[in-house]
PDB file of N, CA and C in Angstrom:
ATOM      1  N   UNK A   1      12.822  -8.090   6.606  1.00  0.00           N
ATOM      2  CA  UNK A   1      11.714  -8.470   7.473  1.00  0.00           C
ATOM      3  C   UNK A   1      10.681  -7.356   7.613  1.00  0.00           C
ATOM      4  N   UNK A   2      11.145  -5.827   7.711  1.00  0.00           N
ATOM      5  CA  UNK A   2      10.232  -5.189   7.605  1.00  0.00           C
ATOM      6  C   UNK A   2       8.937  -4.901   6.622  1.00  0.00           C
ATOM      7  N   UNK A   3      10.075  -5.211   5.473  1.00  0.00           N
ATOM      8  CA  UNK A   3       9.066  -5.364   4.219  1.00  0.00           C
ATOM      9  C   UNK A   3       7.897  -6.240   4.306  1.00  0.00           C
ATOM     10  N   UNK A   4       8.267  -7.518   4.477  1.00  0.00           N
ATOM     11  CA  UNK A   4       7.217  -8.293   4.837  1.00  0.00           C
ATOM     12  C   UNK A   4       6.099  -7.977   5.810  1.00  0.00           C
ATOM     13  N   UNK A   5       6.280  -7.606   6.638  1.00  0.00           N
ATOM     14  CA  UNK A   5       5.503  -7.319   8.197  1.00  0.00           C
ATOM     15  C   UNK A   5       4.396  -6.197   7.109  1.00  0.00           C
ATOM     16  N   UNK A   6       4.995  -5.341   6.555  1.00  0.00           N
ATOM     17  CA  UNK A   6       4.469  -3.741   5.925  1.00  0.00           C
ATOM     18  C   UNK A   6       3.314  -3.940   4.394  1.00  0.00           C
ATOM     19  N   UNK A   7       3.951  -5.817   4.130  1.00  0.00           N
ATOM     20  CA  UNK A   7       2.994  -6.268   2.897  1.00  0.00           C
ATOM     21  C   UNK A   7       1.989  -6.775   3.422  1.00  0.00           C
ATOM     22  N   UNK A   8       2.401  -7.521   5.048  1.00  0.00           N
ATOM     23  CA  UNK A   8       1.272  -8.287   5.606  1.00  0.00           C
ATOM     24  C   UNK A   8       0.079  -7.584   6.405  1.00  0.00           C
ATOM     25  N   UNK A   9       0.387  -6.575   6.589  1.00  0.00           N
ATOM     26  CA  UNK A   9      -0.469  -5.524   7.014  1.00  0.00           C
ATOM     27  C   UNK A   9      -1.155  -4.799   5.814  1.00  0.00           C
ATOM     28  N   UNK A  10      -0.501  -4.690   4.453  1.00  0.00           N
ATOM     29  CA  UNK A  10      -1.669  -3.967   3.477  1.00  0.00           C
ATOM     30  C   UNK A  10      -2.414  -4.977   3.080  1.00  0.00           C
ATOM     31  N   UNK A  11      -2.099  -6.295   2.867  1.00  0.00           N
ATOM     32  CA  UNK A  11      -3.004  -7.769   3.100  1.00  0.00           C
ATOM     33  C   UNK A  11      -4.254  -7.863   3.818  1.00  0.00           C
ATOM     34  N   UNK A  12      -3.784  -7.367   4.981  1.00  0.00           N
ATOM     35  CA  UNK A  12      -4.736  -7.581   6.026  1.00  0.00           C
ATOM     36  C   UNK A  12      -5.777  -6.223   5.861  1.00  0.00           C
ATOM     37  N   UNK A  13      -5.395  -5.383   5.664  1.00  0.00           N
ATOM     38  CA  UNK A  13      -6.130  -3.712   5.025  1.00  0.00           C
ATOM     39  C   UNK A  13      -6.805  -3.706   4.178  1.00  0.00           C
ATOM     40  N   UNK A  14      -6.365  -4.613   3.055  1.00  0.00           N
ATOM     41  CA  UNK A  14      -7.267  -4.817   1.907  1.00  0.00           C
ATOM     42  C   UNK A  14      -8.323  -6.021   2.177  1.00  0.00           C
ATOM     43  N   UNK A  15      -8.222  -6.905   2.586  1.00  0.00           N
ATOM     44  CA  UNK A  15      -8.788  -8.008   2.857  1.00  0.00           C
ATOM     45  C   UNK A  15     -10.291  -7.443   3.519  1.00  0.00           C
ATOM     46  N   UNK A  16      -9.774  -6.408   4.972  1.00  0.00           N
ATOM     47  CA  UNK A  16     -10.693  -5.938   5.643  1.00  0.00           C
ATOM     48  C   UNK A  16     -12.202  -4.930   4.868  1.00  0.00           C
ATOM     49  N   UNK A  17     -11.145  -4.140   3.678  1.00  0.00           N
ATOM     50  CA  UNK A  17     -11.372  -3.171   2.622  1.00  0.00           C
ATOM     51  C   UNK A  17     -12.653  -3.732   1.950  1.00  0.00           C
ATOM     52  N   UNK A  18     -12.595  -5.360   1.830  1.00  0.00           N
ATOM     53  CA  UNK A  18     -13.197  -6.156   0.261  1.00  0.00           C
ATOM     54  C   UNK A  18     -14.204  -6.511   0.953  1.00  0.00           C
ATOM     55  N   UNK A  19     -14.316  -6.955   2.212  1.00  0.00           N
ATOM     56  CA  UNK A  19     -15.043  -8.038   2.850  1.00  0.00           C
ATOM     57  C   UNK A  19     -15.990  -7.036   3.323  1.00  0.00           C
ATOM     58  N   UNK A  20     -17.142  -7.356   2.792  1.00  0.00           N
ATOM     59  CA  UNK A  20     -18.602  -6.172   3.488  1.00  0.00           C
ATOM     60  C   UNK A  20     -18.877  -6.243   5.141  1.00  0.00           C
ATOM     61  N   UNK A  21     -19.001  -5.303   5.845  1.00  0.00           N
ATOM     62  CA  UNK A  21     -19.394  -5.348   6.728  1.00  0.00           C
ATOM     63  C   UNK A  21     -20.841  -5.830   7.394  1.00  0.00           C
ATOM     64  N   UNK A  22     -21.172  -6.371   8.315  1.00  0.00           N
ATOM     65  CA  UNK A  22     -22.241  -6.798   8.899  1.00  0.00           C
ATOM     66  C   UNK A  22     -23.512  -6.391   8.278  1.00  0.00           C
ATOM     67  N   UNK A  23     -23.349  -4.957   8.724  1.00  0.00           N
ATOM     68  CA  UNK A  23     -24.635  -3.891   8.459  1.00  0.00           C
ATOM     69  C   UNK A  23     -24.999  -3.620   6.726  1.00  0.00           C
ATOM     70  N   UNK A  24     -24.012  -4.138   5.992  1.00  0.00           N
ATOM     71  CA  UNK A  24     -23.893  -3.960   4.583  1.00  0.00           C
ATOM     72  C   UNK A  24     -24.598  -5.316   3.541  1.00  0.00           C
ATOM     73  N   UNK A  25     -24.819  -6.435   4.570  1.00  0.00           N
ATOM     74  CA  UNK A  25     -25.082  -7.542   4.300  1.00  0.00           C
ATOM     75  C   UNK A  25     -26.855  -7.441   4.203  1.00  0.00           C
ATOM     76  N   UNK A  26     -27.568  -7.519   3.663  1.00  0.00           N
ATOM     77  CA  UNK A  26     -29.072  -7.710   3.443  1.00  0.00           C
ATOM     78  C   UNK A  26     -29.473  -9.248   4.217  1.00  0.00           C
ATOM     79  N   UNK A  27     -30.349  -9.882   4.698  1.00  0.00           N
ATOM     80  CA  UNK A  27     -30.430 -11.292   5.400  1.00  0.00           C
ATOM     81  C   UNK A  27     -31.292 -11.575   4.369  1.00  0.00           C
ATOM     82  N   UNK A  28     -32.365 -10.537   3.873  1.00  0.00           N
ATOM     83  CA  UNK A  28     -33.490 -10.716   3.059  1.00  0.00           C
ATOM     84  C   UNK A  28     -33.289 -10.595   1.455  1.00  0.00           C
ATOM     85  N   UNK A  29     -32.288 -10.722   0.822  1.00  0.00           N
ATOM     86  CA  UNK A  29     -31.882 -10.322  -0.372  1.00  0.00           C
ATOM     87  C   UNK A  29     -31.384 -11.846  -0.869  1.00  0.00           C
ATOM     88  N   UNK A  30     -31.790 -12.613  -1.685  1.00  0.00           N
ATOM     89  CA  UNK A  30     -31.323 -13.993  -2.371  1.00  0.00           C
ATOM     90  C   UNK A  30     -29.492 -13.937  -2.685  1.00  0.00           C
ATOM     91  N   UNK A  31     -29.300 -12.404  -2.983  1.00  0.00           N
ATOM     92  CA  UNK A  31     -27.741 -12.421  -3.289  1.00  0.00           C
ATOM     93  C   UNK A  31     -26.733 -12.083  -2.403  1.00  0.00           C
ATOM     94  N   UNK A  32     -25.752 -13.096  -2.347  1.00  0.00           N
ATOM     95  CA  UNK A  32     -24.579 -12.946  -1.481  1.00  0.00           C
ATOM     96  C   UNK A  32     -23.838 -11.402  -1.639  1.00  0.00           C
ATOM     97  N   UNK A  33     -23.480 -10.130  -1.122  1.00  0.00           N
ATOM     98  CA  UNK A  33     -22.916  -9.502  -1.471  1.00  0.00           C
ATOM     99  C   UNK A  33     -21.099  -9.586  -0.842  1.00  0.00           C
ATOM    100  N   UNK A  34     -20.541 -10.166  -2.215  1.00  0.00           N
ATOM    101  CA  UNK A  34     -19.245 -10.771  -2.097  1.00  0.00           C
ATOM    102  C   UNK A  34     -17.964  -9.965  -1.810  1.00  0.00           C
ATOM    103  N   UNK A  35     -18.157  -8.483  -2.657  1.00  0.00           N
ATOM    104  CA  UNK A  35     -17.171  -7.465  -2.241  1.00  0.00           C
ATOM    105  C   UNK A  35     -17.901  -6.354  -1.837  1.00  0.00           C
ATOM    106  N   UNK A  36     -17.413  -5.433  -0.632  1.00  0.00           N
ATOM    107  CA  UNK A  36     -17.687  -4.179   0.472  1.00  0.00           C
ATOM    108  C   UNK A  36     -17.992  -2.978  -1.016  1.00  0.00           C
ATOM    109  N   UNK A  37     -19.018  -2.580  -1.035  1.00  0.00           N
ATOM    110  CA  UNK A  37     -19.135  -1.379  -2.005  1.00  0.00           C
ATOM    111  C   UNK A  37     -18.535  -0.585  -0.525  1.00  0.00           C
ATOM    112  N   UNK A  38     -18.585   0.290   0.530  1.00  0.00           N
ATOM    113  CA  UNK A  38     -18.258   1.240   1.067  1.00  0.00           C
ATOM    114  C   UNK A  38     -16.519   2.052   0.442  1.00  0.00           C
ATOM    115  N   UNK A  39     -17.127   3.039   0.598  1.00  0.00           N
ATOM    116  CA  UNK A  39     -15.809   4.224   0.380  1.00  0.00           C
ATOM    117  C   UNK A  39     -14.995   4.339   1.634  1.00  0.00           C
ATOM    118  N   UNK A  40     -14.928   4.196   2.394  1.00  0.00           N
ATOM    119  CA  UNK A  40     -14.297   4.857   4.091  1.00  0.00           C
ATOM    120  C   UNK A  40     -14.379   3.108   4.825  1.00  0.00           C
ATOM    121  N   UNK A  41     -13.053   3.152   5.709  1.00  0.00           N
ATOM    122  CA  UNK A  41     -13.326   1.953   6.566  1.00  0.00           C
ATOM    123  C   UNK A  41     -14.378   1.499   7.130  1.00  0.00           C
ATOM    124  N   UNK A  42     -15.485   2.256   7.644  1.00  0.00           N
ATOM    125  CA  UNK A  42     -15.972   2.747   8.719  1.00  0.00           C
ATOM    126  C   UNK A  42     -17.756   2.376   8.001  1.00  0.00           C
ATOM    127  N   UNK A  43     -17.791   2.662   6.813  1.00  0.00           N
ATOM    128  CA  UNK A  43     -19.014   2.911   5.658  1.00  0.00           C
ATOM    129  C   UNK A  43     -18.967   3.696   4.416  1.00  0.00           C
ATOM    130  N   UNK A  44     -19.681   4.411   4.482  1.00  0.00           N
ATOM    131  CA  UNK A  44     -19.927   5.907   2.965  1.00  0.00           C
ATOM    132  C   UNK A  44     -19.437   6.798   3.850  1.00  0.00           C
ATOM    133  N   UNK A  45     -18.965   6.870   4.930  1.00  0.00           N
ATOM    134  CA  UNK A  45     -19.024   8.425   5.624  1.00  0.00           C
ATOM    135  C   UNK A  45     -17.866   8.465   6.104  1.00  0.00           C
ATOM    136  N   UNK A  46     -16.757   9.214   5.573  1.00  0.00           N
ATOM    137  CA  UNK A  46     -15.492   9.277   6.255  1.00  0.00           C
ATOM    138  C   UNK A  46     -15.341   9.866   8.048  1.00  0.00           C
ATOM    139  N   UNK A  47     -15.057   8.537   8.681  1.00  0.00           N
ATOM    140  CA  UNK A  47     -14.779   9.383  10.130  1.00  0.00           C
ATOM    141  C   UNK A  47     -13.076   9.401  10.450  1.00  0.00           C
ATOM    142  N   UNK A  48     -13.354   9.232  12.091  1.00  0.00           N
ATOM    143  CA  UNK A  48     -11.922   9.897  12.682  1.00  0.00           C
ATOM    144  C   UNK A  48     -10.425   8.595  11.896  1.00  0.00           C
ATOM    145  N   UNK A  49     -11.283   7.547  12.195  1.00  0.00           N
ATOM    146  CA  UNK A  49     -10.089   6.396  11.392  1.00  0.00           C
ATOM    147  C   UNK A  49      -9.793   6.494  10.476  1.00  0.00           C
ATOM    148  N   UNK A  50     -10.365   7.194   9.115  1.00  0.00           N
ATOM    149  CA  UNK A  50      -9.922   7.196   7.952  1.00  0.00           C
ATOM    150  C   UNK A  50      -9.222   8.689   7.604  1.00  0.00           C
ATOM    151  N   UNK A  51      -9.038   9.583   8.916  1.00  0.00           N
ATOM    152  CA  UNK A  51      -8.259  10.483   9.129  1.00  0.00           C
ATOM    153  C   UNK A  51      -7.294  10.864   9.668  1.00  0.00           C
ATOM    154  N   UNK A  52      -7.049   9.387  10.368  1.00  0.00           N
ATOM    155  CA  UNK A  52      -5.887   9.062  10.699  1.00  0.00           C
ATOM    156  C   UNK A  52      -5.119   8.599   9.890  1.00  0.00           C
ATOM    157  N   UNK A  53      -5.809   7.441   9.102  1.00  0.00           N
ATOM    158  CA  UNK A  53      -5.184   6.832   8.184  1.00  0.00           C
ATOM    159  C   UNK A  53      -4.276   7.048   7.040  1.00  0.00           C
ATOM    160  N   UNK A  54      -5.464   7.889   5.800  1.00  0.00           N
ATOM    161  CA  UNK A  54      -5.009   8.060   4.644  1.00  0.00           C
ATOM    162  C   UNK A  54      -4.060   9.225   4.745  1.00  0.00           C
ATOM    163  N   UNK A  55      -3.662  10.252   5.694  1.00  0.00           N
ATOM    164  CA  UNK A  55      -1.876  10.769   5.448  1.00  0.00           C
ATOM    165  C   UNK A  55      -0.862   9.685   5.997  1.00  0.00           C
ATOM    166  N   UNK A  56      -0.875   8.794   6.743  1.00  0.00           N
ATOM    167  CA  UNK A  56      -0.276   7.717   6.819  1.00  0.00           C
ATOM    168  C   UNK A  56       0.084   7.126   5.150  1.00  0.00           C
ATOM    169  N   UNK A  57      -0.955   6.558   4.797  1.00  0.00           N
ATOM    170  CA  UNK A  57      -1.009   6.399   3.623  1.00  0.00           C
ATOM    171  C   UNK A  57      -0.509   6.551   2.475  1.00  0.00           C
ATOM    172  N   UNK A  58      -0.446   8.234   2.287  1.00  0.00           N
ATOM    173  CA  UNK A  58      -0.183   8.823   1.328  1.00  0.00           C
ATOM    174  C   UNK A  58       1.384   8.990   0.888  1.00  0.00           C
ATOM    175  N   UNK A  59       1.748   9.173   3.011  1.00  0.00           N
ATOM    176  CA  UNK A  59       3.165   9.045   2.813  1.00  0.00           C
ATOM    177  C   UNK A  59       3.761   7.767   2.354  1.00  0.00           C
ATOM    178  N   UNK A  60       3.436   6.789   2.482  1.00  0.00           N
ATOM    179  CA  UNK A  60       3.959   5.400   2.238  1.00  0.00           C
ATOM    180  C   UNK A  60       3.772   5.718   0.347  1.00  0.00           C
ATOM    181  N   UNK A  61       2.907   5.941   0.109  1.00  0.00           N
ATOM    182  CA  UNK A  61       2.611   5.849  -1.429  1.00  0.00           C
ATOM    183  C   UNK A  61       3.466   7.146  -1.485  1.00  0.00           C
ATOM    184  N   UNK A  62       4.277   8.029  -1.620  1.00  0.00           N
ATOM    185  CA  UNK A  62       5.076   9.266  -1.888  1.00  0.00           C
ATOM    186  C   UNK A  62       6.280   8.701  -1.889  1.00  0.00           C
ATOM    187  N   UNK A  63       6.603   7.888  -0.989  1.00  0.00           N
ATOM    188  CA  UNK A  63       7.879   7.435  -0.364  1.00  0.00           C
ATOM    189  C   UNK A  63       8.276   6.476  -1.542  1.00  0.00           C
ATOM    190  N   UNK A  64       7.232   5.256  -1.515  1.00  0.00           N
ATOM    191  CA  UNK A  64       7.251   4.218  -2.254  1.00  0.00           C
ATOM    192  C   UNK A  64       7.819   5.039  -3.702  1.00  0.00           C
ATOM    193  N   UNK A  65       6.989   5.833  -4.467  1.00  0.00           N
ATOM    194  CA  UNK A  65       7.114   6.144  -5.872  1.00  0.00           C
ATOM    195  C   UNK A  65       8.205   7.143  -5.786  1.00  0.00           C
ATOM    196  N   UNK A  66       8.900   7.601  -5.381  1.00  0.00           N
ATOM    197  CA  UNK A  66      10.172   8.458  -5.261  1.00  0.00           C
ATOM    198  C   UNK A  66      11.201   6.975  -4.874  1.00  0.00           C
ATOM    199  N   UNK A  67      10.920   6.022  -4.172  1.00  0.00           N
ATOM    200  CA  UNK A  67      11.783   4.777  -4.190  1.00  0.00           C
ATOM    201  C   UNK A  67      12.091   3.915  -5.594  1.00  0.00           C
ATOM    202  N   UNK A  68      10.382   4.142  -6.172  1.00  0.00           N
ATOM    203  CA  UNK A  68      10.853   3.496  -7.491  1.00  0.00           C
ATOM    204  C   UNK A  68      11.724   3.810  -8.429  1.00  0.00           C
ATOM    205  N   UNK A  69      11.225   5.055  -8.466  1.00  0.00           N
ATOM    206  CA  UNK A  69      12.486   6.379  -9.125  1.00  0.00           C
ATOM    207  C   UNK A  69      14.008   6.178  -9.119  1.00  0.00           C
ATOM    208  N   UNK A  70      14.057   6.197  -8.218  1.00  0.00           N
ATOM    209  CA  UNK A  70      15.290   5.682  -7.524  1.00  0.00           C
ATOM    210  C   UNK A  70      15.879   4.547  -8.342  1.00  0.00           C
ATOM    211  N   UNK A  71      15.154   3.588  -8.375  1.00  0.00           N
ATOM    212  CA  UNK A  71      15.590   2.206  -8.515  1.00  0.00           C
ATOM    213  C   UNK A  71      15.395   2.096 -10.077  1.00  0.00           C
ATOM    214  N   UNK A  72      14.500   2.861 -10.980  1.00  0.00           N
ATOM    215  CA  UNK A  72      14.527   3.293 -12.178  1.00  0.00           C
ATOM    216  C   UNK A  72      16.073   3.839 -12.393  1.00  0.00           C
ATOM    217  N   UNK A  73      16.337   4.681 -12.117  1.00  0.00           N
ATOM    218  CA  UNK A  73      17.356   5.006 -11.954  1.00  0.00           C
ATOM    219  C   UNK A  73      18.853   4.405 -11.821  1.00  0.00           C
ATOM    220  N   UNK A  74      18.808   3.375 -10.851  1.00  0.00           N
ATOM    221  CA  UNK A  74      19.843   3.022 -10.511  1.00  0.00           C
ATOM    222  C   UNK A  74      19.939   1.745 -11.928  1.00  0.00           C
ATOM    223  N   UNK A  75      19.127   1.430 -12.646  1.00  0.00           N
ATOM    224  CA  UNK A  75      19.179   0.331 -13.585  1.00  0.00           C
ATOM    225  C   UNK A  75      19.490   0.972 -14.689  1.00  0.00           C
ATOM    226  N   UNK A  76      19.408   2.375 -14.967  1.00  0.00           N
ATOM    227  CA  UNK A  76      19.331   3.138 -16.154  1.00  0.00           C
ATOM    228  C   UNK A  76      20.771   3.259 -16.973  1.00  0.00           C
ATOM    229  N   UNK A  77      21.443   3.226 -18.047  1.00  0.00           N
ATOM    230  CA  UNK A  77      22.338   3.006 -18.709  1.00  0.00           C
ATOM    231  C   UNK A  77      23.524   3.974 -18.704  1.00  0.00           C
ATOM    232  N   UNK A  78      22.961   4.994 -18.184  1.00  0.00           N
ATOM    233  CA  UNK A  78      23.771   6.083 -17.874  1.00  0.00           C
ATOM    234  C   UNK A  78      24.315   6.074 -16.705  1.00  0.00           C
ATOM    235  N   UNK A  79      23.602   5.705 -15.413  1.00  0.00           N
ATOM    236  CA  UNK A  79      23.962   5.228 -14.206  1.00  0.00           C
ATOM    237  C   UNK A  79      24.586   4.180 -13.718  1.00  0.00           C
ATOM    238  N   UNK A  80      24.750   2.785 -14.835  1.00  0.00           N
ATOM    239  CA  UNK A  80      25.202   1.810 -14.806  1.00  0.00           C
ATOM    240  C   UNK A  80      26.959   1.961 -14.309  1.00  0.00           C
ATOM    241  N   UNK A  81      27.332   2.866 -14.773  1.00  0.00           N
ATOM    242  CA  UNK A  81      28.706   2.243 -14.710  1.00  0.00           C
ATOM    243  C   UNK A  81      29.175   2.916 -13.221  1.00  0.00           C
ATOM    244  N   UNK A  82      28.503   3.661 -13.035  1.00  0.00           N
ATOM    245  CA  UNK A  82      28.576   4.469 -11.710  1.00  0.00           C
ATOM    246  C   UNK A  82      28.577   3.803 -10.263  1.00  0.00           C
ATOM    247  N   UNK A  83      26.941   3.055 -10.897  1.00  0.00           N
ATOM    248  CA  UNK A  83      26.655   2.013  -9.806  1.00  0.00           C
ATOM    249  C   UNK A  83      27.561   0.876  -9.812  1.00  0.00           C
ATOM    250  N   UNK A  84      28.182   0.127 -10.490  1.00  0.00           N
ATOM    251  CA  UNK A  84      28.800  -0.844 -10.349  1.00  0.00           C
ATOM    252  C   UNK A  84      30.105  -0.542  -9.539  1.00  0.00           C
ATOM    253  N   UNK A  85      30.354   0.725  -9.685  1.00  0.00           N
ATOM    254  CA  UNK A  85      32.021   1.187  -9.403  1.00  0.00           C
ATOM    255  C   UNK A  85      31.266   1.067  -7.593  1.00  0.00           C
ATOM    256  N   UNK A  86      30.109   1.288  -7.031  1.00  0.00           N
ATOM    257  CA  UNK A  86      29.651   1.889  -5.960  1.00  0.00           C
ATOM    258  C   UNK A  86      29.210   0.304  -5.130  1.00  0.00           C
ATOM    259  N   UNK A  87      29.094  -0.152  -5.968  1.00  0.00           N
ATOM    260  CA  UNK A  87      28.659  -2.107  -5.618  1.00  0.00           C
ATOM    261  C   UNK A  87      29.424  -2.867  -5.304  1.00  0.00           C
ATOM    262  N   UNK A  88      31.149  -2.402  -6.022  1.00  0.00           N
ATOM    263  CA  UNK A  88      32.227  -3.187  -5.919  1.00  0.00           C
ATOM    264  C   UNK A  88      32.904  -2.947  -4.973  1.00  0.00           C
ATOM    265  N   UNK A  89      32.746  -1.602  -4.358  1.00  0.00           N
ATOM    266  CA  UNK A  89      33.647  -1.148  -3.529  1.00  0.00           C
ATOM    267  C   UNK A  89      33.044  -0.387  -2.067  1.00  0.00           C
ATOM    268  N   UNK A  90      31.949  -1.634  -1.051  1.00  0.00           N
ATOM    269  CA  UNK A  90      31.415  -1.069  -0.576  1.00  0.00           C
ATOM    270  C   UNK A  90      31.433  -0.056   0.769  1.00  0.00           C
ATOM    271  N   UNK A  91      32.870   0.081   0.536  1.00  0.00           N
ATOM    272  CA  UNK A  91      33.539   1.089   1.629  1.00  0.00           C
ATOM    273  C   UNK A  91      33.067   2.897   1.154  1.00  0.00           C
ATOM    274  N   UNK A  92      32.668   2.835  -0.064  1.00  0.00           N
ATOM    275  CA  UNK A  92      32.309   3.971  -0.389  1.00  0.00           C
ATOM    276  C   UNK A  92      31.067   4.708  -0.121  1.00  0.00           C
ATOM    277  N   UNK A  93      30.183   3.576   0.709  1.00  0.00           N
ATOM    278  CA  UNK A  93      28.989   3.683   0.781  1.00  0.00           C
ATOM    279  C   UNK A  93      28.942   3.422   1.840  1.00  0.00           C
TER     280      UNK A  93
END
């Protein structure tokens, strides 16, 4: 369940990310502008929210790719027989 809650929130992050803001919108311009050019939540100008944010961030993306590793790992042919002995017998764990 956490997982989910943690996908539905980068959903909602990105969604916010794509979608141009108010002030980014022209009224006088014939073209719809469909995805947010801005760099920073906020606009072009990184403030206090996006300094909160991105070490939040970074850790999730550190965590994540040392998880994949992991899981690279645990599928790997050399590790196979290890893990199974560790799957079967889950008092060992």
């Amino acid at each position: 369940l956490p997982a989910k809650a943690l996908l539905k929130e980068f959903q909602r992050l990105d969604d916010y990310l794509r979608n141009p803001l108010p002030e980014e919108i022209d009224q006088n311009c014939a073209e719809d502008l469909l995805v947010s050019e801005r760099k920073f939540l906020d606009g072009n100008r990184m403030t206090l929210a996006d300094c909160n944010l991105l070490p939040k961030l970074n850790i999730i993306k550190v965590n994540a790719s040392c998880s994949w590793m992991d899981l690279h790992l645990f599928f790997s042919d050399e590790l196979q027989p290890l893990c199974y002995v560790f799957l079967s017998h889950p008092n060992l764990w």
